[in-house]
PDB file of N, CA and C in Angstrom:
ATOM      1  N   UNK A   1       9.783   1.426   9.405  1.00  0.00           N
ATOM      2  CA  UNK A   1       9.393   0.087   8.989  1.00  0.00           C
ATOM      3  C   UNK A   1      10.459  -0.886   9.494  1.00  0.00           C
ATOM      4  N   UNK A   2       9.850  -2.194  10.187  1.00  0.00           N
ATOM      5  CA  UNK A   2      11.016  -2.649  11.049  1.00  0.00           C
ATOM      6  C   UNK A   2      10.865  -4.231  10.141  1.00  0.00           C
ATOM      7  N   UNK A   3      11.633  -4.986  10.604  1.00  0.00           N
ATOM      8  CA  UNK A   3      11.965  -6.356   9.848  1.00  0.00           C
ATOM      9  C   UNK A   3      10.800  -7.190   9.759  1.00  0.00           C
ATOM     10  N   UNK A   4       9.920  -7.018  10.936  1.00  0.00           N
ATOM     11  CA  UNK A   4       8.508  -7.776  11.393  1.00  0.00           C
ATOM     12  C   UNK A   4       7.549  -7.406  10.308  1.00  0.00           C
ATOM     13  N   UNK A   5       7.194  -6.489   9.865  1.00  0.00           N
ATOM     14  CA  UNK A   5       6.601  -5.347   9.024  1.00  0.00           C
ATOM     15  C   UNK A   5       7.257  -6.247   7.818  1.00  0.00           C
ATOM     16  N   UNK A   6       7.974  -5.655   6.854  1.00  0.00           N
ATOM     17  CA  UNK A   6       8.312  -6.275   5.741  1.00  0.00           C
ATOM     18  C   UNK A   6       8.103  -8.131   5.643  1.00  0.00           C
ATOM     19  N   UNK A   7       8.440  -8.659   6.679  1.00  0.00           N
ATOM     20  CA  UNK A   7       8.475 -10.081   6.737  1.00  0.00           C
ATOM     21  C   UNK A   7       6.975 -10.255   6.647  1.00  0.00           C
ATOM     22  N   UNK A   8       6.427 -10.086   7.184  1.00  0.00           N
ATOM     23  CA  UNK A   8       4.606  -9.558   7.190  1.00  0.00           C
ATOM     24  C   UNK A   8       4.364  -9.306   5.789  1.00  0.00           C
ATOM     25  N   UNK A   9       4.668  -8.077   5.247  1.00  0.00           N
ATOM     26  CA  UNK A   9       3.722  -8.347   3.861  1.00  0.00           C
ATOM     27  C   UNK A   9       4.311  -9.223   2.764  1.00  0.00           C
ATOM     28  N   UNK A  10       5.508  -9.497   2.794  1.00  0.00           N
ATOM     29  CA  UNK A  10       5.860 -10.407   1.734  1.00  0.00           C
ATOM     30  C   UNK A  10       5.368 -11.585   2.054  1.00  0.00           C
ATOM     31  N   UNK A  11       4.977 -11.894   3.568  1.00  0.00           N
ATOM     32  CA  UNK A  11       4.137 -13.143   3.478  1.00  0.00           C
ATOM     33  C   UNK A  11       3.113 -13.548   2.872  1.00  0.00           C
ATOM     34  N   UNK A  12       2.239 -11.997   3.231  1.00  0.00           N
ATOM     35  CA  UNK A  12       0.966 -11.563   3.073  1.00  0.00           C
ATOM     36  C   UNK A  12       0.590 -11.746   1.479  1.00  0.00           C
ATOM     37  N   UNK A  13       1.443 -10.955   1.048  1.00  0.00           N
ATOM     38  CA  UNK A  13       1.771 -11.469  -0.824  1.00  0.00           C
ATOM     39  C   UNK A  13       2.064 -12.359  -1.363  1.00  0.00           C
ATOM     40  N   UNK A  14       2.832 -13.192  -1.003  1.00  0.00           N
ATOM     41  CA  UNK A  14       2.351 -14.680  -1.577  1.00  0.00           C
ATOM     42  C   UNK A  14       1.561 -15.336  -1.150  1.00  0.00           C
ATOM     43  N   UNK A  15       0.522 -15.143  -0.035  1.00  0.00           N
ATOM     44  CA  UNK A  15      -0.349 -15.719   0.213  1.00  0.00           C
ATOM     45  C   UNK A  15      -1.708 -15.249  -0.566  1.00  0.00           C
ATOM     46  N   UNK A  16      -1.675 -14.020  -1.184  1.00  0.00           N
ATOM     47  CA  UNK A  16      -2.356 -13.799  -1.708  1.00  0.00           C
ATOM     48  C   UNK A  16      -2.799 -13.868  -3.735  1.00  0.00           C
ATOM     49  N   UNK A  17      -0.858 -14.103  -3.767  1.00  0.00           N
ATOM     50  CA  UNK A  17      -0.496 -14.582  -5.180  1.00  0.00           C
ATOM     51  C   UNK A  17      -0.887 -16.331  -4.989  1.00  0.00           C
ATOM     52  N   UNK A  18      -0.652 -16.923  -4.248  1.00  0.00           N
ATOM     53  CA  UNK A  18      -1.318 -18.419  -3.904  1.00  0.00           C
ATOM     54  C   UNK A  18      -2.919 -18.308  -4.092  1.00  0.00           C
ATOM     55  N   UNK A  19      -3.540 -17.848  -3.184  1.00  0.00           N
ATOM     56  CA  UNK A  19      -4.961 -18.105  -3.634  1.00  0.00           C
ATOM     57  C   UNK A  19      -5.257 -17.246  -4.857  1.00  0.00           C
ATOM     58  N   UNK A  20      -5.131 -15.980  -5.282  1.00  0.00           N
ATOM     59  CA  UNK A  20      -5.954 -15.481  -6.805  1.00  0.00           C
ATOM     60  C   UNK A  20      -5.654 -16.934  -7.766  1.00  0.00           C
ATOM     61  N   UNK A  21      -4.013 -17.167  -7.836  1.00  0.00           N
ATOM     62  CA  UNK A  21      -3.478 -17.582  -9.361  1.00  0.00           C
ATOM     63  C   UNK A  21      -3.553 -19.096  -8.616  1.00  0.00           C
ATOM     64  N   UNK A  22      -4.030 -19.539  -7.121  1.00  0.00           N
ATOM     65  CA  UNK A  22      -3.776 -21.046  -7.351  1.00  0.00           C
ATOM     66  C   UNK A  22      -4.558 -21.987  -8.196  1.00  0.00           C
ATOM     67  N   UNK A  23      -6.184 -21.264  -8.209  1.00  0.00           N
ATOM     68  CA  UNK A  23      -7.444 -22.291  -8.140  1.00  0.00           C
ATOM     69  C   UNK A  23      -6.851 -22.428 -10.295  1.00  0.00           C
ATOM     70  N   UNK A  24      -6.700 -21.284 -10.474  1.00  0.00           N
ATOM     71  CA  UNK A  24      -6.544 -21.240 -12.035  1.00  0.00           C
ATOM     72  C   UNK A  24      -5.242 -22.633 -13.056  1.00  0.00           C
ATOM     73  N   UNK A  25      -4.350 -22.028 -11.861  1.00  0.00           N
ATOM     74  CA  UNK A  25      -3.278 -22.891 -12.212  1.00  0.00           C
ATOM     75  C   UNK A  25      -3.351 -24.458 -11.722  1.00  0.00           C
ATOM     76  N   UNK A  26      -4.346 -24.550 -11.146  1.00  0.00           N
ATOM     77  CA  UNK A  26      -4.516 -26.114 -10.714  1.00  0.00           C
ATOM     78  C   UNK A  26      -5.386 -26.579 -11.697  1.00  0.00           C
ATOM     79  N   UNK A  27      -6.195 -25.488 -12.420  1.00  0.00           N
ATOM     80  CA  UNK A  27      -7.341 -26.225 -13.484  1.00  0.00           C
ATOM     81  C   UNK A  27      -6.509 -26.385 -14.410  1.00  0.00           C
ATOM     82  N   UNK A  28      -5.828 -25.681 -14.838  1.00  0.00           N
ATOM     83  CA  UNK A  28      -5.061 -25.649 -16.273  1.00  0.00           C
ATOM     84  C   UNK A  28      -3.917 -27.081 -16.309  1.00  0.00           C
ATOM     85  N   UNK A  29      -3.634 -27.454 -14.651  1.00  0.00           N
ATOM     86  CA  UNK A  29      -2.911 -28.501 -14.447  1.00  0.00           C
ATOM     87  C   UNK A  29      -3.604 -29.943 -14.702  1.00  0.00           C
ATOM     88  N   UNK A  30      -4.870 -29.960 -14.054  1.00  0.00           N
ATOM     89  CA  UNK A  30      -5.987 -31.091 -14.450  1.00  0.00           C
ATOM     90  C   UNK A  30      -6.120 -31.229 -15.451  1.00  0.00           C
ATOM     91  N   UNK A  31      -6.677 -30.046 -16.146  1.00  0.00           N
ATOM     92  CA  UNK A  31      -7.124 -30.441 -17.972  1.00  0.00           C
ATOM     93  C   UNK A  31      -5.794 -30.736 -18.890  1.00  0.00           C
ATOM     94  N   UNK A  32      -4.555 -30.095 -18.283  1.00  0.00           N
ATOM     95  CA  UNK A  32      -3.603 -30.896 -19.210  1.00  0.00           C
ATOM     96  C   UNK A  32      -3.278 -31.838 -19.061  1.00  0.00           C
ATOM     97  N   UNK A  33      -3.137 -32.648 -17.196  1.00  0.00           N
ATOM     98  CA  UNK A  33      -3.267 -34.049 -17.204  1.00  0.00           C
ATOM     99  C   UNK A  33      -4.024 -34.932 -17.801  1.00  0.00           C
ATOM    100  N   UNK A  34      -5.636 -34.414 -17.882  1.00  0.00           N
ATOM    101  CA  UNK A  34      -6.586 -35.214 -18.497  1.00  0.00           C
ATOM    102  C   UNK A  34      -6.246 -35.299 -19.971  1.00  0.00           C
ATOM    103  N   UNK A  35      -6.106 -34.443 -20.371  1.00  0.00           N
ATOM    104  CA  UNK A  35      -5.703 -34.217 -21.899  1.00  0.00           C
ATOM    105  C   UNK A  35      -4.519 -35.079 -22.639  1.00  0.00           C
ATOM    106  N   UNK A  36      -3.240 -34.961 -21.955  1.00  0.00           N
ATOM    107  CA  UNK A  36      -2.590 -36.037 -21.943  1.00  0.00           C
ATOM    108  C   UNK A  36      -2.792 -37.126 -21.664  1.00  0.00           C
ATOM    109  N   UNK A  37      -3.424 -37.441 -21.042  1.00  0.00           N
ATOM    110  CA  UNK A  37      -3.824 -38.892 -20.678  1.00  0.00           C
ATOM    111  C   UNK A  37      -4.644 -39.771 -22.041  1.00  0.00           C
ATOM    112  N   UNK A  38      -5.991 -38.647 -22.334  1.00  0.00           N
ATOM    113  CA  UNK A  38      -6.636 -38.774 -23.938  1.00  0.00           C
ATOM    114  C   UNK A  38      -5.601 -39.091 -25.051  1.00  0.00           C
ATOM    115  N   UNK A  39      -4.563 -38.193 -24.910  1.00  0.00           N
ATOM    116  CA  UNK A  39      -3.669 -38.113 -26.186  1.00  0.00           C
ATOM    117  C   UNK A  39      -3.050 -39.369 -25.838  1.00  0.00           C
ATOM    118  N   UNK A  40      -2.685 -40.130 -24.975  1.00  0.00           N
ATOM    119  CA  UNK A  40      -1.741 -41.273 -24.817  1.00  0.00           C
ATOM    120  C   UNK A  40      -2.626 -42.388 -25.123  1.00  0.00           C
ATOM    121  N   UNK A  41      -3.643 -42.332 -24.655  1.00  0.00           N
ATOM    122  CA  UNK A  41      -4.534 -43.484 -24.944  1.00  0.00           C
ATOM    123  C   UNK A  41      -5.020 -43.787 -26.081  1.00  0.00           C
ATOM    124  N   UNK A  42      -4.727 -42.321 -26.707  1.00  0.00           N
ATOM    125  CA  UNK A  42      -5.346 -42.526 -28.631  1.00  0.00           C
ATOM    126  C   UNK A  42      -4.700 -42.308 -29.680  1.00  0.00           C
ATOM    127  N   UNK A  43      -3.340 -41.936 -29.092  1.00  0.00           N
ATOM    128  CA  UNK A  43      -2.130 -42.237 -29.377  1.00  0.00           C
ATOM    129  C   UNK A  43      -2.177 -40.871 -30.862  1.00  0.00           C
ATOM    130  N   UNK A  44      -2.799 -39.694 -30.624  1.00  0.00           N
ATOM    131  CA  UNK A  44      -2.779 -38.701 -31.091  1.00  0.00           C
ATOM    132  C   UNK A  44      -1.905 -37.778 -30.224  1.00  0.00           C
ATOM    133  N   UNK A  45      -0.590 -37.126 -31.239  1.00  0.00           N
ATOM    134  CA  UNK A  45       0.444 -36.859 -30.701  1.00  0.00           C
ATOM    135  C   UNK A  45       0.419 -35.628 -31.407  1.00  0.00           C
ATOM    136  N   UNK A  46      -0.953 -34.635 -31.388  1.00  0.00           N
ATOM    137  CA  UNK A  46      -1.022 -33.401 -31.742  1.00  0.00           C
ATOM    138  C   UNK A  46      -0.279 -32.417 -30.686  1.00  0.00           C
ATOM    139  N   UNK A  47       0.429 -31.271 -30.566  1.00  0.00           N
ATOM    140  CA  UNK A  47       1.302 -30.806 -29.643  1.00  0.00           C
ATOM    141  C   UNK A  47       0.560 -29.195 -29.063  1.00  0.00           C
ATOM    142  N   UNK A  48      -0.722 -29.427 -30.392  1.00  0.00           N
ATOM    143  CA  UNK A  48      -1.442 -27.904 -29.950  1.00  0.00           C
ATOM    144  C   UNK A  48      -2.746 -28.116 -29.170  1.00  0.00           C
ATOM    145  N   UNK A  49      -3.269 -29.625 -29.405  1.00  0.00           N
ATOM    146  CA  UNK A  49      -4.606 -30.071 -28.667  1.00  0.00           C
ATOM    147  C   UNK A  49      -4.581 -29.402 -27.466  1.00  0.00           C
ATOM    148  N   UNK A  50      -3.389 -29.284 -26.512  1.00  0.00           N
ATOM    149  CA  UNK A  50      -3.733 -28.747 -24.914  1.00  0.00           C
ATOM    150  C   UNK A  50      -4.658 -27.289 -25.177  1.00  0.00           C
ATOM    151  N   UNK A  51      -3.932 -26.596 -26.022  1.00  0.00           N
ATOM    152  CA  UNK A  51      -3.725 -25.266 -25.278  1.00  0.00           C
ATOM    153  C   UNK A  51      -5.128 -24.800 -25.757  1.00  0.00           C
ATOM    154  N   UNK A  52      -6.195 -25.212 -26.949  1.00  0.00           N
ATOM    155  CA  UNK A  52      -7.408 -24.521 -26.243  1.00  0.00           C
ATOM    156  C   UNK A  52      -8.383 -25.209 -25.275  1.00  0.00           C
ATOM    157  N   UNK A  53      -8.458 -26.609 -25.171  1.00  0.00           N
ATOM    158  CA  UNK A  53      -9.565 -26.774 -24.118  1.00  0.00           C
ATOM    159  C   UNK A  53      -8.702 -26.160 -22.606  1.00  0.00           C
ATOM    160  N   UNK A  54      -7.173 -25.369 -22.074  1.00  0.00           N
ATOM    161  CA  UNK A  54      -6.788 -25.213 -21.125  1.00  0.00           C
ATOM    162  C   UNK A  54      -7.524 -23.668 -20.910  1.00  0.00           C
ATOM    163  N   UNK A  55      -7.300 -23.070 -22.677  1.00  0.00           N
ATOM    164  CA  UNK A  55      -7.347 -22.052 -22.877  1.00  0.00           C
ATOM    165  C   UNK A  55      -9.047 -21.388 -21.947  1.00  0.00           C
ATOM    166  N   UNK A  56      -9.700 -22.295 -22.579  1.00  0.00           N
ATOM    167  CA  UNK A  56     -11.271 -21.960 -22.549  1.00  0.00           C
ATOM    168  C   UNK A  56     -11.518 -22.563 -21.217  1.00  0.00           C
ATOM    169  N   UNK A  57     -11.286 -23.164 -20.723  1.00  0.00           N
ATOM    170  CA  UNK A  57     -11.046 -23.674 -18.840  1.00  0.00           C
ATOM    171  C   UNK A  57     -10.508 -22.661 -18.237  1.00  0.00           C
ATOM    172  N   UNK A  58      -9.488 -22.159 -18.554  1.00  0.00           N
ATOM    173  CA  UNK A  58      -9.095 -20.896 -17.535  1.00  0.00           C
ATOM    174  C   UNK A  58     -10.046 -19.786 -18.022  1.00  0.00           C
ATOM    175  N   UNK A  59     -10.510 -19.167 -18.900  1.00  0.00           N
ATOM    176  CA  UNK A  59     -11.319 -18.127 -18.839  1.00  0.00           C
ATOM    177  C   UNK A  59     -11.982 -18.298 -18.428  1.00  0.00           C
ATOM    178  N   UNK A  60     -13.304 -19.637 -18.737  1.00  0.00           N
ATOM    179  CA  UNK A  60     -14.548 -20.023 -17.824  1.00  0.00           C
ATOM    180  C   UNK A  60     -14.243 -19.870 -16.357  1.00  0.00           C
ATOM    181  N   UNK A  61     -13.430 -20.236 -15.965  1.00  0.00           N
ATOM    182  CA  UNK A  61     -13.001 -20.120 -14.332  1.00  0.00           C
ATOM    183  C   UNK A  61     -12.289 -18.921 -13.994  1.00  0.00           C
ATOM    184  N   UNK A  62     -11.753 -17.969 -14.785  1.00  0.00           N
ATOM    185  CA  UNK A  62     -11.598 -16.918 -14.336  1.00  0.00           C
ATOM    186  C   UNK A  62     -12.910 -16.198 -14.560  1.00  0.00           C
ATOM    187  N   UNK A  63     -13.854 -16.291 -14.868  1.00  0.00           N
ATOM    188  CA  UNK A  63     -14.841 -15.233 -15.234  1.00  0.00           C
ATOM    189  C   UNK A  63     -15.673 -15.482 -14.225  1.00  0.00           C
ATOM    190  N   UNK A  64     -15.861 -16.676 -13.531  1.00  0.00           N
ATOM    191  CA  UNK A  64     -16.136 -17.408 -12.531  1.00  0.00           C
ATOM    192  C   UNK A  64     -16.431 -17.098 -11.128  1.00  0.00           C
ATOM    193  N   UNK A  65     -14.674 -17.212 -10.870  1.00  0.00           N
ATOM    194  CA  UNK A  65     -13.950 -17.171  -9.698  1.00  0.00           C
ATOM    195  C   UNK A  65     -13.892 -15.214  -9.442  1.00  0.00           C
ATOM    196  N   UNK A  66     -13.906 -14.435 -10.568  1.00  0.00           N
ATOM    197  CA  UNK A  66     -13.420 -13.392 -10.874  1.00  0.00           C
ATOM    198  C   UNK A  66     -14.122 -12.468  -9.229  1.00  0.00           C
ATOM    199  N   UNK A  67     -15.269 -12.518  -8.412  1.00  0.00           N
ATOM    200  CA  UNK A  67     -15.771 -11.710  -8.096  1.00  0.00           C
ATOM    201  C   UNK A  67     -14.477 -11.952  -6.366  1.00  0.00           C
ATOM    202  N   UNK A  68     -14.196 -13.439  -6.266  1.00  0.00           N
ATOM    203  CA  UNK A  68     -13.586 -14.127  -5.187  1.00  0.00           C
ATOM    204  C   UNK A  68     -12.428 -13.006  -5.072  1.00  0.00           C
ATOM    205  N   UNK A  69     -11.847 -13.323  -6.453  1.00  0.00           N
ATOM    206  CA  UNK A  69     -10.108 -12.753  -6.882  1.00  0.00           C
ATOM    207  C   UNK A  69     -10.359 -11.297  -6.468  1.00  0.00           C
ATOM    208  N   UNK A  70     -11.565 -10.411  -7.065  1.00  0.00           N
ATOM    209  CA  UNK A  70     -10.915  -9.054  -6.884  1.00  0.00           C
ATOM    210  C   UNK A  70     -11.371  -8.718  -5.322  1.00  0.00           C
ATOM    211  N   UNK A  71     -12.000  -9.170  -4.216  1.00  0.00           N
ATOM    212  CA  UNK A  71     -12.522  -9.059  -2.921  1.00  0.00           C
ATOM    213  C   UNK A  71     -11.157  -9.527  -2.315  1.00  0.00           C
ATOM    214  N   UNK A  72     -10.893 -10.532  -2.489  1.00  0.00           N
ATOM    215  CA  UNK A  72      -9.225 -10.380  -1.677  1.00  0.00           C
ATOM    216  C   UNK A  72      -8.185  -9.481  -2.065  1.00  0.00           C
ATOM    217  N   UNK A  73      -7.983  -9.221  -3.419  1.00  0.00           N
ATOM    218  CA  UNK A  73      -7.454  -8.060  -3.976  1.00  0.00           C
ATOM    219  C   UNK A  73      -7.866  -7.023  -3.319  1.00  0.00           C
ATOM    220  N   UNK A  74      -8.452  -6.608  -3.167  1.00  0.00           N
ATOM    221  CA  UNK A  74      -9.283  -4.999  -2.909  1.00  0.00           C
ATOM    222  C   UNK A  74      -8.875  -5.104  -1.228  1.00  0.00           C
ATOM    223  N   UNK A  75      -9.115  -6.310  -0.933  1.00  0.00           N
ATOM    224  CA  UNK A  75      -8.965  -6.072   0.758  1.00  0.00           C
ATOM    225  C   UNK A  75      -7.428  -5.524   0.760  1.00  0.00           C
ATOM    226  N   UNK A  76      -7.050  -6.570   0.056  1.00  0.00           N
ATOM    227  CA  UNK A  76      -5.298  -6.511   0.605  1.00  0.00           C
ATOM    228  C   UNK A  76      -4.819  -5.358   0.504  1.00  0.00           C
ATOM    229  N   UNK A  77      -5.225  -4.607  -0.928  1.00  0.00           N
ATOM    230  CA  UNK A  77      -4.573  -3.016  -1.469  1.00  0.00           C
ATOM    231  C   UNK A  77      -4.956  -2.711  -0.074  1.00  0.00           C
ATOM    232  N   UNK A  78      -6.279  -2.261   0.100  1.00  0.00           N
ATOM    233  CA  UNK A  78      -6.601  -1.671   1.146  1.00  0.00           C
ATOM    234  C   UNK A  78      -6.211  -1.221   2.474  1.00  0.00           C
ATOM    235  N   UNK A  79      -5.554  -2.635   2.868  1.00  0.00           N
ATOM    236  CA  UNK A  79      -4.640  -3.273   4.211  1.00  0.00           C
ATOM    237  C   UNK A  79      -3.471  -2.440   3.567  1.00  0.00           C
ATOM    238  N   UNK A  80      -2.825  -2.387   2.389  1.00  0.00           N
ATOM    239  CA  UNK A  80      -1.460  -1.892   2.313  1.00  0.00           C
ATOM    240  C   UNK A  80      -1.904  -0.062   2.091  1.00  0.00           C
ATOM    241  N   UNK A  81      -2.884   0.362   1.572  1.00  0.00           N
ATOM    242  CA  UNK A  81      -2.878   1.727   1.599  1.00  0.00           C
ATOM    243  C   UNK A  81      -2.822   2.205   3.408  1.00  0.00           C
ATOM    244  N   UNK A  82      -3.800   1.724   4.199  1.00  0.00           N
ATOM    245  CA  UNK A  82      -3.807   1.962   5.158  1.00  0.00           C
ATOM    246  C   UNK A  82      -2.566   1.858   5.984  1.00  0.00           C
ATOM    247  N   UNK A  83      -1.856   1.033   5.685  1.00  0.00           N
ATOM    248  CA  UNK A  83      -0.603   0.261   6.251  1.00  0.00           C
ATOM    249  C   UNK A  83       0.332   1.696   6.123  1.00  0.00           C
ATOM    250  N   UNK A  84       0.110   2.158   4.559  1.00  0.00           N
ATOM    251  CA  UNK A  84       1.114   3.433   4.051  1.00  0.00           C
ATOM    252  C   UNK A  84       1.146   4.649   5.199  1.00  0.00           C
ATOM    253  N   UNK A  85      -0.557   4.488   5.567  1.00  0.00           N
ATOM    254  CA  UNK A  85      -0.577   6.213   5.979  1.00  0.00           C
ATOM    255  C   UNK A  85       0.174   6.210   7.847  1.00  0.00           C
ATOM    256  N   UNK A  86       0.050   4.806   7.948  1.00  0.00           N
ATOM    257  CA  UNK A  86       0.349   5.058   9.764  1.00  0.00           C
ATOM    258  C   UNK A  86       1.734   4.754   9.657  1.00  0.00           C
ATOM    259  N   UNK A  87       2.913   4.925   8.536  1.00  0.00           N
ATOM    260  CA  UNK A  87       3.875   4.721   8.499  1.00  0.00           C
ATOM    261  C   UNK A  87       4.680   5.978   8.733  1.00  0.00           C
ATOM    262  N   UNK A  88       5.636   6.260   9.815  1.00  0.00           N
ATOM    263  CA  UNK A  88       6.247   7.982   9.486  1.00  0.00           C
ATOM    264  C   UNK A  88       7.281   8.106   8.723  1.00  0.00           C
TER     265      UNK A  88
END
């Protein structure tokens, strides 16, 4: 395994930790902007309001997105099992 190789999949892995966990973590980022924004404007300074409409936004969209997430998953293992066997 040479430097090209390793530099390669650690790329490969955060590119793939970027798309599963991005689309999720960008919703959870919107609805707490929006949410804050509600709370400032109505000047309700509850500190737990975020966490279920974020809560129930990320499951809806993971249950969603879920078939996207495990098809790039599955490829990638795949790419790395194969990757294993032509290694001496």
């Amino acid at each position: 395994m040479n430097d090209e190789m390793v530099i390669s999949l650690v790329r490969d892995a955060f590119y793939y930790v970027l798309l599963i966990s991005g689309p999720l973590l960008l919703l959870a980022l919107i609805v707490g902007l929006l949410i804050a924004v509600f709370q400032a404007a109505t000047s309700i300074s509850e500190q737990t309001l975020t966490f279920v409409p974020k809560l129930i936004a990320v499951f809806i969209t993971t249950v969603l997105v879920m078939p996207f997430m495990l098809s790039h998953l599955k490829s990638y293992t795949i790419a790395l099992f194969q990757m294993i066997a032509t290694l001496k």
